[in-house]
PDB file of N, CA and C in Angstrom:
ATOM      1  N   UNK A   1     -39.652  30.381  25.359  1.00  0.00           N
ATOM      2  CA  UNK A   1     -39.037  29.960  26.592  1.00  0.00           C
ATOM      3  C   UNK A   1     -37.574  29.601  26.345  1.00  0.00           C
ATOM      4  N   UNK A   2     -36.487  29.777  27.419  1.00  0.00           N
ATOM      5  CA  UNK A   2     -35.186  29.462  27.062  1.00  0.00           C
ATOM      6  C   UNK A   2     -34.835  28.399  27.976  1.00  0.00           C
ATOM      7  N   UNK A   3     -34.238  27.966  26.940  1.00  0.00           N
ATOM      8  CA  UNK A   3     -34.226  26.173  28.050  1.00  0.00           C
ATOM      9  C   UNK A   3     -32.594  26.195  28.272  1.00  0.00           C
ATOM     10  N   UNK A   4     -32.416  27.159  29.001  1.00  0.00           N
ATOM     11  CA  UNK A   4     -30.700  27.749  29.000  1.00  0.00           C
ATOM     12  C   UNK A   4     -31.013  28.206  30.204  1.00  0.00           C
ATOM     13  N   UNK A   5     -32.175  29.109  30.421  1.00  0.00           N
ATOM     14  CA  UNK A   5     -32.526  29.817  32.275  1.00  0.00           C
ATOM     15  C   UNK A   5     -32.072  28.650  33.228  1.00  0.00           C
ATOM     16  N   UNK A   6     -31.463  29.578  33.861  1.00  0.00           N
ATOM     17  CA  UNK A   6     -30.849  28.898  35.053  1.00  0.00           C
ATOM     18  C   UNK A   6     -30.124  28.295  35.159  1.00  0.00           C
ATOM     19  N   UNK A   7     -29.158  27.865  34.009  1.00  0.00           N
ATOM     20  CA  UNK A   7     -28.110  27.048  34.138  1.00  0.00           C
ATOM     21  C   UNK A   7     -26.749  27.379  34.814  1.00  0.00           C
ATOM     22  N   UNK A   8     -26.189  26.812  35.383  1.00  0.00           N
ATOM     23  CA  UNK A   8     -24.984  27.252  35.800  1.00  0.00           C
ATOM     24  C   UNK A   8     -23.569  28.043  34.429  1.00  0.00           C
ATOM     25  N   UNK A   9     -23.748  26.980  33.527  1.00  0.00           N
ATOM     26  CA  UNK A   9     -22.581  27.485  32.767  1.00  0.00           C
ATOM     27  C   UNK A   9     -23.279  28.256  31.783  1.00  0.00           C
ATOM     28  N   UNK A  10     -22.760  29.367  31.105  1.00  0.00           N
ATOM     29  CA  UNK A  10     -23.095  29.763  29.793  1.00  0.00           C
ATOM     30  C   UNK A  10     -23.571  29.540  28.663  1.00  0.00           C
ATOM     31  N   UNK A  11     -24.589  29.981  27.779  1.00  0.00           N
ATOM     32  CA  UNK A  11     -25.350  29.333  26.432  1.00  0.00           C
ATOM     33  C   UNK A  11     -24.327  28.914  25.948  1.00  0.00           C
ATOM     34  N   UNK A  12     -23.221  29.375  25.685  1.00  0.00           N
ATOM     35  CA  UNK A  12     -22.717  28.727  24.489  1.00  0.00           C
ATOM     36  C   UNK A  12     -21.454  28.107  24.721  1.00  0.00           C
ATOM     37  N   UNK A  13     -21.255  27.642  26.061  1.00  0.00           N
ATOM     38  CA  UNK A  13     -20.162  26.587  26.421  1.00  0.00           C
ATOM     39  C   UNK A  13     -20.984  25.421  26.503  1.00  0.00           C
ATOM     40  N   UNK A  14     -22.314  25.351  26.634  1.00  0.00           N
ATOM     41  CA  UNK A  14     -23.258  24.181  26.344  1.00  0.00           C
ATOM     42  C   UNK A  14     -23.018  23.547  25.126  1.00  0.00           C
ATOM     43  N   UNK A  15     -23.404  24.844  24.195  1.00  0.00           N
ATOM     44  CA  UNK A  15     -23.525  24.532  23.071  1.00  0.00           C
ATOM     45  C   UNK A  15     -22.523  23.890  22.055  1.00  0.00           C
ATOM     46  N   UNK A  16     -20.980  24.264  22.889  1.00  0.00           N
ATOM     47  CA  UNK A  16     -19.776  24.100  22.399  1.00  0.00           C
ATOM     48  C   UNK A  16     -19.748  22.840  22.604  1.00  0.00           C
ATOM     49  N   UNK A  17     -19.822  22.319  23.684  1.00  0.00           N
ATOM     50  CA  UNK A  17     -19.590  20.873  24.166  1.00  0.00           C
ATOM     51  C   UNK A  17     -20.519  19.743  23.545  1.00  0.00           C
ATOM     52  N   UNK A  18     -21.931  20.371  23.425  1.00  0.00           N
ATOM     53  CA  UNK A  18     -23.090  19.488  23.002  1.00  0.00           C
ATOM     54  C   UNK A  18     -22.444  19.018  20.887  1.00  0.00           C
ATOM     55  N   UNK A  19     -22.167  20.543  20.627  1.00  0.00           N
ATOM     56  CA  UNK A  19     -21.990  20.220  19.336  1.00  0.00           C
ATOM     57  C   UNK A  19     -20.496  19.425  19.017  1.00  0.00           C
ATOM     58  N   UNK A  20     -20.078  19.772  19.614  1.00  0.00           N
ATOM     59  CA  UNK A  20     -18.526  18.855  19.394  1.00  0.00           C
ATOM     60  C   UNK A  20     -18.829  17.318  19.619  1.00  0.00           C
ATOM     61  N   UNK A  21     -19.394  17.071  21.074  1.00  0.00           N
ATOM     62  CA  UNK A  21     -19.144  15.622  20.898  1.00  0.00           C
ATOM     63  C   UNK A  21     -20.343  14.725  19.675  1.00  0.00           C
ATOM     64  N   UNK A  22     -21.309  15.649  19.626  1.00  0.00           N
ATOM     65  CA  UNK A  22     -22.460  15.180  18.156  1.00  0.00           C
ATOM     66  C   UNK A  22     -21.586  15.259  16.783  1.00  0.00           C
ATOM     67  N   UNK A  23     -20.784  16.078  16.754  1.00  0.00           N
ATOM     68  CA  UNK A  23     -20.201  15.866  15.438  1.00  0.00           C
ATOM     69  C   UNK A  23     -18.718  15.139  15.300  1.00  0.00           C
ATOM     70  N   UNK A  24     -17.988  15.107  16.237  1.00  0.00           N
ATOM     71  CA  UNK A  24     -16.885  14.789  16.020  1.00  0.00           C
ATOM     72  C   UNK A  24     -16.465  13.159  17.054  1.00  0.00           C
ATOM     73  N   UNK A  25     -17.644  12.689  17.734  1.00  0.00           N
ATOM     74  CA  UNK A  25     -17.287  11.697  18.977  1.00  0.00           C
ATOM     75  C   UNK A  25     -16.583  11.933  19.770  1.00  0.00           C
ATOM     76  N   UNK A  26     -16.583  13.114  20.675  1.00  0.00           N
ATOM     77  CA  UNK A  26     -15.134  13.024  20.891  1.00  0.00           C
ATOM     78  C   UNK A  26     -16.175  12.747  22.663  1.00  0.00           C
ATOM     79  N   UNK A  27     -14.883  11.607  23.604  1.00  0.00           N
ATOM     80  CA  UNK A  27     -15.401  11.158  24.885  1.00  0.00           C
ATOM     81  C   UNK A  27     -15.891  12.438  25.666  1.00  0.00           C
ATOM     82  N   UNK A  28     -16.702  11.965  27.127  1.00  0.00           N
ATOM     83  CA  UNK A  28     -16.908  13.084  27.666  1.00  0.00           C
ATOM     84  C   UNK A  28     -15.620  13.800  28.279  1.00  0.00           C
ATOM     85  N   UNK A  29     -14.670  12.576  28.602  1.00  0.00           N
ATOM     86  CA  UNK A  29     -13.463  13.288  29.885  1.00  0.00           C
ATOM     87  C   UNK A  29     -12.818  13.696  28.918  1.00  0.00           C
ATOM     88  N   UNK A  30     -12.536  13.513  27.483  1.00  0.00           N
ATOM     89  CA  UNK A  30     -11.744  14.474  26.272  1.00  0.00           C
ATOM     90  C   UNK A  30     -12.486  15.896  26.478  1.00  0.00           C
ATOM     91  N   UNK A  31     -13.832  16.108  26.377  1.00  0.00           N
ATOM     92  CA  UNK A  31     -14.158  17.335  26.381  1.00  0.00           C
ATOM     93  C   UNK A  31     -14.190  17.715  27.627  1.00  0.00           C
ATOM     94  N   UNK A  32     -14.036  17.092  29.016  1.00  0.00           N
ATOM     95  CA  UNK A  32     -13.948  17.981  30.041  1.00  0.00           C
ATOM     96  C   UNK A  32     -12.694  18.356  29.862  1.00  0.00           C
ATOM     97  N   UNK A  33     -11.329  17.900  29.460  1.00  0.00           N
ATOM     98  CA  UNK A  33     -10.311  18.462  29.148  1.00  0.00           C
ATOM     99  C   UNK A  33     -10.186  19.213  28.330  1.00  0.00           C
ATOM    100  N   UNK A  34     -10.620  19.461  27.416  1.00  0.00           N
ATOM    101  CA  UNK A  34     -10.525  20.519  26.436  1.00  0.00           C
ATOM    102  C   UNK A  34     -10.739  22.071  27.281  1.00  0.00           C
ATOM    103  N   UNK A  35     -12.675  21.545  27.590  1.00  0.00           N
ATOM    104  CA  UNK A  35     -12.639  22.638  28.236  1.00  0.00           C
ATOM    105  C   UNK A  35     -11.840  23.270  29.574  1.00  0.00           C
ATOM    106  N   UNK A  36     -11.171  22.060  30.323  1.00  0.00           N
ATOM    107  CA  UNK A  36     -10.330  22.735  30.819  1.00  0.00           C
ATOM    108  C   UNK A  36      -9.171  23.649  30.657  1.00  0.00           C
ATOM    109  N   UNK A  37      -8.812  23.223  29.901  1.00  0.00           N
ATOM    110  CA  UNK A  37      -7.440  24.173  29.018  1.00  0.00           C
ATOM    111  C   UNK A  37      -7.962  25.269  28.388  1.00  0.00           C
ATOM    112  N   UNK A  38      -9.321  25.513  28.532  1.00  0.00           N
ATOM    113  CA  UNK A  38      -9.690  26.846  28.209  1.00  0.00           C
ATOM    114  C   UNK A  38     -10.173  27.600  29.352  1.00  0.00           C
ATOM    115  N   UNK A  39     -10.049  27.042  30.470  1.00  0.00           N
ATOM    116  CA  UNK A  39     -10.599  27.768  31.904  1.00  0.00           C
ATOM    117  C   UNK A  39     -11.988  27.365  31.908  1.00  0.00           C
ATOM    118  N   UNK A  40     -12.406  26.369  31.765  1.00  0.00           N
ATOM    119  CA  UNK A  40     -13.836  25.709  32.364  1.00  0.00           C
ATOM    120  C   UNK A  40     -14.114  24.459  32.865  1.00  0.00           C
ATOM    121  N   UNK A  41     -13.743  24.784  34.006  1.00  0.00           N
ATOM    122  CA  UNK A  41     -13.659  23.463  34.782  1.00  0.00           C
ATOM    123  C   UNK A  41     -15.387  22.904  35.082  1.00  0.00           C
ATOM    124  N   UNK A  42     -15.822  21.557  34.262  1.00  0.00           N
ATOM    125  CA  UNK A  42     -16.722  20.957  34.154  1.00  0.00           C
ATOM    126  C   UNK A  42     -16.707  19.567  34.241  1.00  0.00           C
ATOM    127  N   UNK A  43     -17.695  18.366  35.038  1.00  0.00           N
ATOM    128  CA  UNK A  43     -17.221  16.981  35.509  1.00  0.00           C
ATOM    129  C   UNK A  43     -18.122  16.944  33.816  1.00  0.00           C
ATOM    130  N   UNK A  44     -17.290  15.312  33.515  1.00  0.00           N
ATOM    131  CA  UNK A  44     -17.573  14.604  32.499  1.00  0.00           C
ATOM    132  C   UNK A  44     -19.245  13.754  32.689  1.00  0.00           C
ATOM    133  N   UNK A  45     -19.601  13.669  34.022  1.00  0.00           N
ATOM    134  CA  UNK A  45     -21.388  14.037  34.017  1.00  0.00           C
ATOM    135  C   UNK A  45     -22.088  15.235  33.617  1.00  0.00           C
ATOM    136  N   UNK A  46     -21.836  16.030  34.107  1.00  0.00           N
ATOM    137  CA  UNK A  46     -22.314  17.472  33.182  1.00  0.00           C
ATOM    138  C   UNK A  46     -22.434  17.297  31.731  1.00  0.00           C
ATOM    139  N   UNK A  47     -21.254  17.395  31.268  1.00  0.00           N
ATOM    140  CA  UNK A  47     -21.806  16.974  29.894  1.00  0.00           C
ATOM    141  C   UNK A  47     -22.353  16.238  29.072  1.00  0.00           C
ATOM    142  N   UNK A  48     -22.246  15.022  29.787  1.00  0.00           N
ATOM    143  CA  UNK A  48     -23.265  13.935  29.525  1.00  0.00           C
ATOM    144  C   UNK A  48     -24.827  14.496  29.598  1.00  0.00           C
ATOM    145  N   UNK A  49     -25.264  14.934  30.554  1.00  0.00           N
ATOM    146  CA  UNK A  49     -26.594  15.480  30.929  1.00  0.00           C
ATOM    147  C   UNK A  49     -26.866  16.532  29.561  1.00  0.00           C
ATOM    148  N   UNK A  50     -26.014  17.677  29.767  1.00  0.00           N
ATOM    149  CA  UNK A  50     -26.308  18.382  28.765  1.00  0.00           C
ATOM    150  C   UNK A  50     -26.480  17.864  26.796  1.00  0.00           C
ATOM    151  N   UNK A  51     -25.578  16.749  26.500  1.00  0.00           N
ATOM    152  CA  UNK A  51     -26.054  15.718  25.410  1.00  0.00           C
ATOM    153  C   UNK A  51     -27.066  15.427  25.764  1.00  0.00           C
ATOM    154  N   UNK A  52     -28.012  14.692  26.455  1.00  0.00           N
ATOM    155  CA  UNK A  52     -29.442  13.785  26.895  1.00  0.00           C
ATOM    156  C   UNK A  52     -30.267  14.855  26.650  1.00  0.00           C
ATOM    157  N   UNK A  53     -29.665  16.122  27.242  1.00  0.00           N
ATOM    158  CA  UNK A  53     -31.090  17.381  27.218  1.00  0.00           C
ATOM    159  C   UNK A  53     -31.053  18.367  25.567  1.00  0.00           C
ATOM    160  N   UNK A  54     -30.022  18.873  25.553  1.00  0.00           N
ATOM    161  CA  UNK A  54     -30.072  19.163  24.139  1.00  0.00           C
ATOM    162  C   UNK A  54     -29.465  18.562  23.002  1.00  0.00           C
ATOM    163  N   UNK A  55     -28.795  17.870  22.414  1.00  0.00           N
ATOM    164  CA  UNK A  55     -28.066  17.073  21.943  1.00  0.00           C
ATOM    165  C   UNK A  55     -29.304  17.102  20.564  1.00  0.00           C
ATOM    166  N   UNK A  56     -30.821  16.056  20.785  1.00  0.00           N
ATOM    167  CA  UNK A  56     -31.912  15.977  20.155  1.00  0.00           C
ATOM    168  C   UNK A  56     -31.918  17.177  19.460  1.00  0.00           C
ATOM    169  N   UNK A  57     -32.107  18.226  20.193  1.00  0.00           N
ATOM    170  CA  UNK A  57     -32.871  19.678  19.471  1.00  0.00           C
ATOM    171  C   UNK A  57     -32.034  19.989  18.095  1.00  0.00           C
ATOM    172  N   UNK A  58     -30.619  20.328  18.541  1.00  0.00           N
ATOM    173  CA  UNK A  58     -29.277  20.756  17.890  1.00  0.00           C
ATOM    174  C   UNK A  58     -29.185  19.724  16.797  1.00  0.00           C
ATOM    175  N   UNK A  59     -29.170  18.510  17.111  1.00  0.00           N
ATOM    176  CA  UNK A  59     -29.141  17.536  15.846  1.00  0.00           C
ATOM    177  C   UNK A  59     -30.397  17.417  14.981  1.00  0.00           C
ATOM    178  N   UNK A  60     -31.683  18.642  15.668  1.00  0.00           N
ATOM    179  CA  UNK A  60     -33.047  18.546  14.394  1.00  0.00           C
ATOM    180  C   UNK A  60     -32.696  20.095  13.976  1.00  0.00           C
ATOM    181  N   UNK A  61     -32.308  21.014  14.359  1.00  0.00           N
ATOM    182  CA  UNK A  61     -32.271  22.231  13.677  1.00  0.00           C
ATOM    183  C   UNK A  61     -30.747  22.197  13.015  1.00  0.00           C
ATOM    184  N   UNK A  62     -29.979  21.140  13.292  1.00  0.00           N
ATOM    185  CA  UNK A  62     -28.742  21.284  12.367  1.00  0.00           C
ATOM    186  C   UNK A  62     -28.362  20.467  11.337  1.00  0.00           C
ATOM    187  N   UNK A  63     -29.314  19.793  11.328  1.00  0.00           N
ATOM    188  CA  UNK A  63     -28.910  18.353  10.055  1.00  0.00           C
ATOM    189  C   UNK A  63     -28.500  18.340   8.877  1.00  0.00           C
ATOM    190  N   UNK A  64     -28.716  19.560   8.214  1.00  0.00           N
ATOM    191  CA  UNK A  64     -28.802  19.905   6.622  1.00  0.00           C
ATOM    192  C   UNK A  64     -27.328  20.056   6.683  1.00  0.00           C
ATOM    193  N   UNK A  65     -26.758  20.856   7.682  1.00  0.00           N
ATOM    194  CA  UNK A  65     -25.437  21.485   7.733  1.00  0.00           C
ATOM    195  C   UNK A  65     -24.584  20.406   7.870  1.00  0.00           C
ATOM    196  N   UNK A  66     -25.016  19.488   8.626  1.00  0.00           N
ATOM    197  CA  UNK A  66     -23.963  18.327   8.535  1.00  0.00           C
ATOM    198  C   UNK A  66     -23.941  17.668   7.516  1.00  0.00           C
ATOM    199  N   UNK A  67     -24.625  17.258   6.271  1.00  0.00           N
ATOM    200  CA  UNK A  67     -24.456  16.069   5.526  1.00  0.00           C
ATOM    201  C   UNK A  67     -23.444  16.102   4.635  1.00  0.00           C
ATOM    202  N   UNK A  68     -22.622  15.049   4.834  1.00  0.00           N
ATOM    203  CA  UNK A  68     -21.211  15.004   3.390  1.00  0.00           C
ATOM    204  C   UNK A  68     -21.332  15.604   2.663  1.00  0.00           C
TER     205      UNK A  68
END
């Protein structure tokens, strides 16, 4: 099952946003700006939501990759 069906924005502008603010802290309205300056206009709730929903998964299939 893809837990991506139906979303408004793209797999991997999710994924961009989810993994940036998990690895680097960066605020939500920093990353709605970011992504704005790349042409993706997204409210700083959106991405919040999208951390709460995948955020978990990404931080259990990516852990190894992060450690010092």
């Amino acid at each position: 099952m893809n837990p991506f069906k139906g979303r408004h924005f793209q797999r991997d502008i999710i994924l961009w946003a989810v993994r940036w603010y998990c690895k680097y802290g960066i605020s939500y309205r920093e990353l709605q700006e970011m992504l704005a300056e790349r042409g993706v206009n997204v409210d700083h709730s959106t991405i919040y939501r999208w951390v709460q929903r995948y955020a978990p998964e990404i931080e259990k299939r990516l852990r190894w990759y992060w450690r010092p």
